[in-house]
C-alpha atoms as a PDB file:
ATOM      1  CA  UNK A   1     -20.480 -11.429  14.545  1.00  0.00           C
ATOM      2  CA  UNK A   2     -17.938  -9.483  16.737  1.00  0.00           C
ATOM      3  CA  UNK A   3     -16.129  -6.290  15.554  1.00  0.00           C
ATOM      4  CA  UNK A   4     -12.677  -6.519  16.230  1.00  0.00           C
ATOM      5  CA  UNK A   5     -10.744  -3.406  16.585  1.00  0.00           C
ATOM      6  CA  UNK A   6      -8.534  -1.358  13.912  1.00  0.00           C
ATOM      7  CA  UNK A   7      -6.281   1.614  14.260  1.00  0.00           C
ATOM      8  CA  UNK A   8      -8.386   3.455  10.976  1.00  0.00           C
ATOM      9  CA  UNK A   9     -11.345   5.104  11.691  1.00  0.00           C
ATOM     10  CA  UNK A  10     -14.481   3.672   9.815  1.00  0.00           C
ATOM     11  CA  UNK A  11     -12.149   0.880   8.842  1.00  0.00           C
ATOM     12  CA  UNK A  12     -14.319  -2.130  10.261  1.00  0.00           C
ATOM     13  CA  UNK A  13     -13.437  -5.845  10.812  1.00  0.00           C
ATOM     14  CA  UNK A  14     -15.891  -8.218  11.777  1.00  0.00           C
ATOM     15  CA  UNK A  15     -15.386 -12.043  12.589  1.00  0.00           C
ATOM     16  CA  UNK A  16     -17.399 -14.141  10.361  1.00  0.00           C
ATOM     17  CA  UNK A  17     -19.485 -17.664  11.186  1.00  0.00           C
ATOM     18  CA  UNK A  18     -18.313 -20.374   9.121  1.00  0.00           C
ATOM     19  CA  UNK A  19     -20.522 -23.734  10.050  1.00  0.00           C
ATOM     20  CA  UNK A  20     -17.901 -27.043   9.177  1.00  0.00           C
ATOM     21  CA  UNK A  21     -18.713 -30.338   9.771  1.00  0.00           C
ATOM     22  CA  UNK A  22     -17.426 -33.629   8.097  1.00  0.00           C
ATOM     23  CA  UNK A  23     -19.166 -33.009   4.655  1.00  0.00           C
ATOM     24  CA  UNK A  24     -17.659 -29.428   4.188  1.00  0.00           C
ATOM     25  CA  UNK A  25     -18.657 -25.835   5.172  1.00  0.00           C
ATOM     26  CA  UNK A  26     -20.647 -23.046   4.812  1.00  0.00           C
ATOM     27  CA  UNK A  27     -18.720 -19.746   5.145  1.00  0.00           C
ATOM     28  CA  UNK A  28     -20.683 -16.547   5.774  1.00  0.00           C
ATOM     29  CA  UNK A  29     -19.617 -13.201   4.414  1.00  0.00           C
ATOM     30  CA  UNK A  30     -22.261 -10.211   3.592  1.00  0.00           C
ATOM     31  CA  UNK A  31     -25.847  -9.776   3.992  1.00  0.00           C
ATOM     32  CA  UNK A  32     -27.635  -7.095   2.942  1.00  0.00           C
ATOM     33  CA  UNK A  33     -28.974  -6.476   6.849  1.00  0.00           C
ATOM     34  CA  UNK A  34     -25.318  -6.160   7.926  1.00  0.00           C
ATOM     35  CA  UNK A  35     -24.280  -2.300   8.755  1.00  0.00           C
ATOM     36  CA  UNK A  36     -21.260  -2.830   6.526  1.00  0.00           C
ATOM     37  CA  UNK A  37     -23.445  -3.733   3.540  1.00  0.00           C
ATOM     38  CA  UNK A  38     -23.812  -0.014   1.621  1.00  0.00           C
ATOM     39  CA  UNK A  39     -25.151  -1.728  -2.075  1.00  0.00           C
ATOM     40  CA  UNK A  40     -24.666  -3.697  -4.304  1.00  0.00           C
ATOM     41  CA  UNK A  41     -22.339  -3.075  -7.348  1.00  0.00           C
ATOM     42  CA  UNK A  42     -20.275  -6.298  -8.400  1.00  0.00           C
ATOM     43  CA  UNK A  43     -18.612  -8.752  -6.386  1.00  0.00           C
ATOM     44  CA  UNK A  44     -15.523 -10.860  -8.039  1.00  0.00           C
ATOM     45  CA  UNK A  45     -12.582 -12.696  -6.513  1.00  0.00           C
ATOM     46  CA  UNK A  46      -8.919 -11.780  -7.162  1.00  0.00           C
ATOM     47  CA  UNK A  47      -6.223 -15.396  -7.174  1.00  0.00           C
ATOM     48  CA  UNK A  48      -3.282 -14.316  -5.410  1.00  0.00           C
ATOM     49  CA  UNK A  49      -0.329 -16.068  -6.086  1.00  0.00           C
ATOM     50  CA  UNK A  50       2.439 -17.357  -2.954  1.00  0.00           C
ATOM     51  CA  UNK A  51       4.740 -13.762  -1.853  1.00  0.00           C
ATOM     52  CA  UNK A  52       2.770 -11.659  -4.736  1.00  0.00           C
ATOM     53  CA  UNK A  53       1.818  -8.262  -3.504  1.00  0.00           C
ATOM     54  CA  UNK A  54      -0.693  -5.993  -5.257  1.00  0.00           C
ATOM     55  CA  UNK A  55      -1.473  -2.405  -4.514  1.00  0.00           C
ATOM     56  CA  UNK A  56      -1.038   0.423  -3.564  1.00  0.00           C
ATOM     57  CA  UNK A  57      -4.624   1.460  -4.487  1.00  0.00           C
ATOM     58  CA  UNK A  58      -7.478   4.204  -3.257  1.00  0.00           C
ATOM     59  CA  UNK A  59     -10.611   3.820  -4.410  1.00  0.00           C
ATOM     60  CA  UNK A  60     -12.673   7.450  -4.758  1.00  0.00           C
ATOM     61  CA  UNK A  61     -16.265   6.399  -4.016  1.00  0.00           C
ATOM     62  CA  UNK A  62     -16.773   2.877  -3.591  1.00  0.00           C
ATOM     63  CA  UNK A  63     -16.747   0.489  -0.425  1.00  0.00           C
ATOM     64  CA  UNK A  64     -15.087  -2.715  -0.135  1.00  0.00           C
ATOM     65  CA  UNK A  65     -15.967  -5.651   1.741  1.00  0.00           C
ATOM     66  CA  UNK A  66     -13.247  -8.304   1.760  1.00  0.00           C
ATOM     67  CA  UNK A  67     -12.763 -11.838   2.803  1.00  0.00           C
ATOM     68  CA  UNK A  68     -10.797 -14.589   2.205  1.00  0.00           C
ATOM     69  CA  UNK A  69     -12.120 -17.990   1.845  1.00  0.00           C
ATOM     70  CA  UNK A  70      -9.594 -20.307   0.719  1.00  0.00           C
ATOM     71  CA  UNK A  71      -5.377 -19.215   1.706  1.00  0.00           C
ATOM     72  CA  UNK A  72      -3.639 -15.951   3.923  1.00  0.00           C
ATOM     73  CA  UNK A  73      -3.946 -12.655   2.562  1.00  0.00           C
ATOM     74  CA  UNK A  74      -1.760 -10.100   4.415  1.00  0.00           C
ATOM     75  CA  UNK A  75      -3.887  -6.516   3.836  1.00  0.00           C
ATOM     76  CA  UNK A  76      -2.049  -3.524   4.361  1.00  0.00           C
ATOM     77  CA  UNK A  77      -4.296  -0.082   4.917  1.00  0.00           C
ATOM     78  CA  UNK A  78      -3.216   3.283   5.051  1.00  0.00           C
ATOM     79  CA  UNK A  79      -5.304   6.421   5.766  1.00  0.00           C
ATOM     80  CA  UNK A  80      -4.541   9.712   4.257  1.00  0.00           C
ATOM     81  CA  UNK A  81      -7.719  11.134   4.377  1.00  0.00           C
ATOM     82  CA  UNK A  82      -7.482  15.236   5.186  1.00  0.00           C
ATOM     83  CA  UNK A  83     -10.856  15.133   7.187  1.00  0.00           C
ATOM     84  CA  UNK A  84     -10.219  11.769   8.781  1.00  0.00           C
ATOM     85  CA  UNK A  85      -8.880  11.738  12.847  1.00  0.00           C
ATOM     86  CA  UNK A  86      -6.627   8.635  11.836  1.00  0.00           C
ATOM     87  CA  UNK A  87      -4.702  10.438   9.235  1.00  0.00           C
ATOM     88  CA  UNK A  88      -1.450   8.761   8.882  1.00  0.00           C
ATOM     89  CA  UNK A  89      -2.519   5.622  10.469  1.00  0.00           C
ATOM     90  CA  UNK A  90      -0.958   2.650   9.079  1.00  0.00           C
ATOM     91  CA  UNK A  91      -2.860  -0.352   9.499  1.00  0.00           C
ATOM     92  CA  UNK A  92      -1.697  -4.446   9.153  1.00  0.00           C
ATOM     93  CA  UNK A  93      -4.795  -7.201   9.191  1.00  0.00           C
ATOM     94  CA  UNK A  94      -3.981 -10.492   8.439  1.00  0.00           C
ATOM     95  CA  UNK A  95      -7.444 -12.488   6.743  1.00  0.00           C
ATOM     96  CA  UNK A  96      -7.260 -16.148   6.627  1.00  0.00           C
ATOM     97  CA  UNK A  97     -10.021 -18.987   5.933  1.00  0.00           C
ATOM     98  CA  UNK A  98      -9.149 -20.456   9.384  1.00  0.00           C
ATOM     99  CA  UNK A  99      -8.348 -18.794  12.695  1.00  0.00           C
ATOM    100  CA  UNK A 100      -9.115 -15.139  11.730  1.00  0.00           C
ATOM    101  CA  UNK A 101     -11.849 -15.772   8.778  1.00  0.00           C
ATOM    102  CA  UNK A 102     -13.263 -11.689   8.750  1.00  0.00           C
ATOM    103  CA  UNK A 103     -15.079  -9.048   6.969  1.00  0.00           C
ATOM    104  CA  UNK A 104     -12.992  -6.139   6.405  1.00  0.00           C
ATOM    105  CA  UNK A 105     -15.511  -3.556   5.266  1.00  0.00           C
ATOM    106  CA  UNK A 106     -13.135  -0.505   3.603  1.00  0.00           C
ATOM    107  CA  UNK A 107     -14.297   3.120   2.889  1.00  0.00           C
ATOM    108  CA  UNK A 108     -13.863   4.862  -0.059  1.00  0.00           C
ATOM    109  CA  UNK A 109     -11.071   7.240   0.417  1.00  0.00           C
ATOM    110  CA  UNK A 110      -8.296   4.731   2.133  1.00  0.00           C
ATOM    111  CA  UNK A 111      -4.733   3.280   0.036  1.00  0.00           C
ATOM    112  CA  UNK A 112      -4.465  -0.669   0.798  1.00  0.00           C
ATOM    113  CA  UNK A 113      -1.987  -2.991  -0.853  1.00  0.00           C
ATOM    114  CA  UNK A 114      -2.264  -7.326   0.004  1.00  0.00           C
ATOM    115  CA  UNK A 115       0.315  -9.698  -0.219  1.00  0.00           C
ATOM    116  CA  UNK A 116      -0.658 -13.732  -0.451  1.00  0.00           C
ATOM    117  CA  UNK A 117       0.856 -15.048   3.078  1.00  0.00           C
ATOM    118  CA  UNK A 118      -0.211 -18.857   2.642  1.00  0.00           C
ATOM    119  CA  UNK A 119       2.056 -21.251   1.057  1.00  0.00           C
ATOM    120  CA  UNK A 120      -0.553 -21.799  -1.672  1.00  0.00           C
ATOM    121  CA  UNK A 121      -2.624 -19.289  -3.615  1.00  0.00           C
ATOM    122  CA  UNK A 122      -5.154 -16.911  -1.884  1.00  0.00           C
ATOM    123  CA  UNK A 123      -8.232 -16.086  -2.444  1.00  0.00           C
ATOM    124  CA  UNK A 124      -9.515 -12.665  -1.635  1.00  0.00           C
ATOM    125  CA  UNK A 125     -13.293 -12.044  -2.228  1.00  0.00           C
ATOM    126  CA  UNK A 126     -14.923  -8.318  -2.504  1.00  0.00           C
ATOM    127  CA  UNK A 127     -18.104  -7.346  -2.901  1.00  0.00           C
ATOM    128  CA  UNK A 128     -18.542  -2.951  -3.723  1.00  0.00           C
ATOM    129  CA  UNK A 129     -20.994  -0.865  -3.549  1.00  0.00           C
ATOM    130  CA  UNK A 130     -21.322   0.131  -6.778  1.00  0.00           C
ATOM    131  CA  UNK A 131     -19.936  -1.233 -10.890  1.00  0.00           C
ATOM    132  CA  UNK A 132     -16.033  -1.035 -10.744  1.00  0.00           C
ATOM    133  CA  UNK A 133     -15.091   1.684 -12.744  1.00  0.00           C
ATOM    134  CA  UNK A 134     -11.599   1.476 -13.968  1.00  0.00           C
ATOM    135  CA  UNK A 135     -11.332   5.754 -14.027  1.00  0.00           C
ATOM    136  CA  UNK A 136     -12.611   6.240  -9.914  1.00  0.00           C
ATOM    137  CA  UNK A 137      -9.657   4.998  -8.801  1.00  0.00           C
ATOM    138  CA  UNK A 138      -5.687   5.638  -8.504  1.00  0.00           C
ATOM    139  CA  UNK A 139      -2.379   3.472  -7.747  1.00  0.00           C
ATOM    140  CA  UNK A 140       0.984   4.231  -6.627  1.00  0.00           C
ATOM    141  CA  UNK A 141       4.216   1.675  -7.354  1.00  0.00           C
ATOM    142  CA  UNK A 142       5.107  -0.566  -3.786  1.00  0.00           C
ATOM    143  CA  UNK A 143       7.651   2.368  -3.070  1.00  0.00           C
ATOM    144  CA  UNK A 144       6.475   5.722  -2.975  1.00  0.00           C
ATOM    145  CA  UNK A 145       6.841   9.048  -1.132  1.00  0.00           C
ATOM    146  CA  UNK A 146       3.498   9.165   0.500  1.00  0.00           C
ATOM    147  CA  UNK A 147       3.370   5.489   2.278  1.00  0.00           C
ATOM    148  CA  UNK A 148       6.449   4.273   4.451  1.00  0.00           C
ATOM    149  CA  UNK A 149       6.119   0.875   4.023  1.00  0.00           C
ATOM    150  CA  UNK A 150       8.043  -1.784   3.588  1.00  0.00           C
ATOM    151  CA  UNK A 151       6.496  -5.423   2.594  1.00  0.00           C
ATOM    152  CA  UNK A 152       8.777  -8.737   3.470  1.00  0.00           C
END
């Protein structure tokens, strides 16, 4: 596994084995040695369909650990986090299930939004730290006052 480098502090992407030979593959994601593994809550997989975006979203306390095994998933990060030396930071990571298949392992505290890149649907799987709980977290609409950006 190599980390790769993001412009968010604690923000951490790290490339993933995936083992392929003529029968299929075995794609790697979390294990519960890795440093980016904080618990165990739930893990689940969201379909996203061709030029769909969802987000913006900030989760209070749980961790994220993302990867996409099947499609293009555009993520989108921002960081507006008082205590946090990246505050402002605006961050773009493309995950794909073929020439940049990753762990991006995501704080609590940071607003992301992802947008389905491939031509067919994407899959985006997550595994948190902790039960999803519906009232820990908060969403703003695409355009807002407190992120400048613009999706294509």
């Amino acid at each position: 596994m190599i980390n790769l480098k993001t412009k968010i502090h604690d923000l951490e992407l790290i490339s993933l084995k995936q083992i392929k030979d003529d029968r299929g593959a075995v794609y790697h994601f979390l294990k519960s040695t890795d440093s980016t593994f904080k618990g165990f809550g739930e893990a689940y997989y969201s379909k996203i369909n061709p030029e769909v975006i969802k987000g913006w979203k900030l989760h209070h306390r749980l961790c994220q650990n993302f990867c996409v095994p099947i499609g293009a998933v555009k993520i989108v990060v921002y960081d507006d986090r008082d205590e946090s030396p990246t505050k402002g930071e605006l961050d773009e990571i493309i995950l794909n299930d073929s020439n940049n298949y990753c762990l991006l392992s995501m704080p609590a505290g940071l607003w992301y939004s992802f947008k389905c890149i491939s031509e067919d649907f994407a899959l985006l799987a997550n595994i948190i730290d902790q039960l999803h709980d519906p009232l820990e977290s908060i969403t703003l609409p695409l355009e807002n006052n407190i992120i400048q950006y613009e999706w294509k």
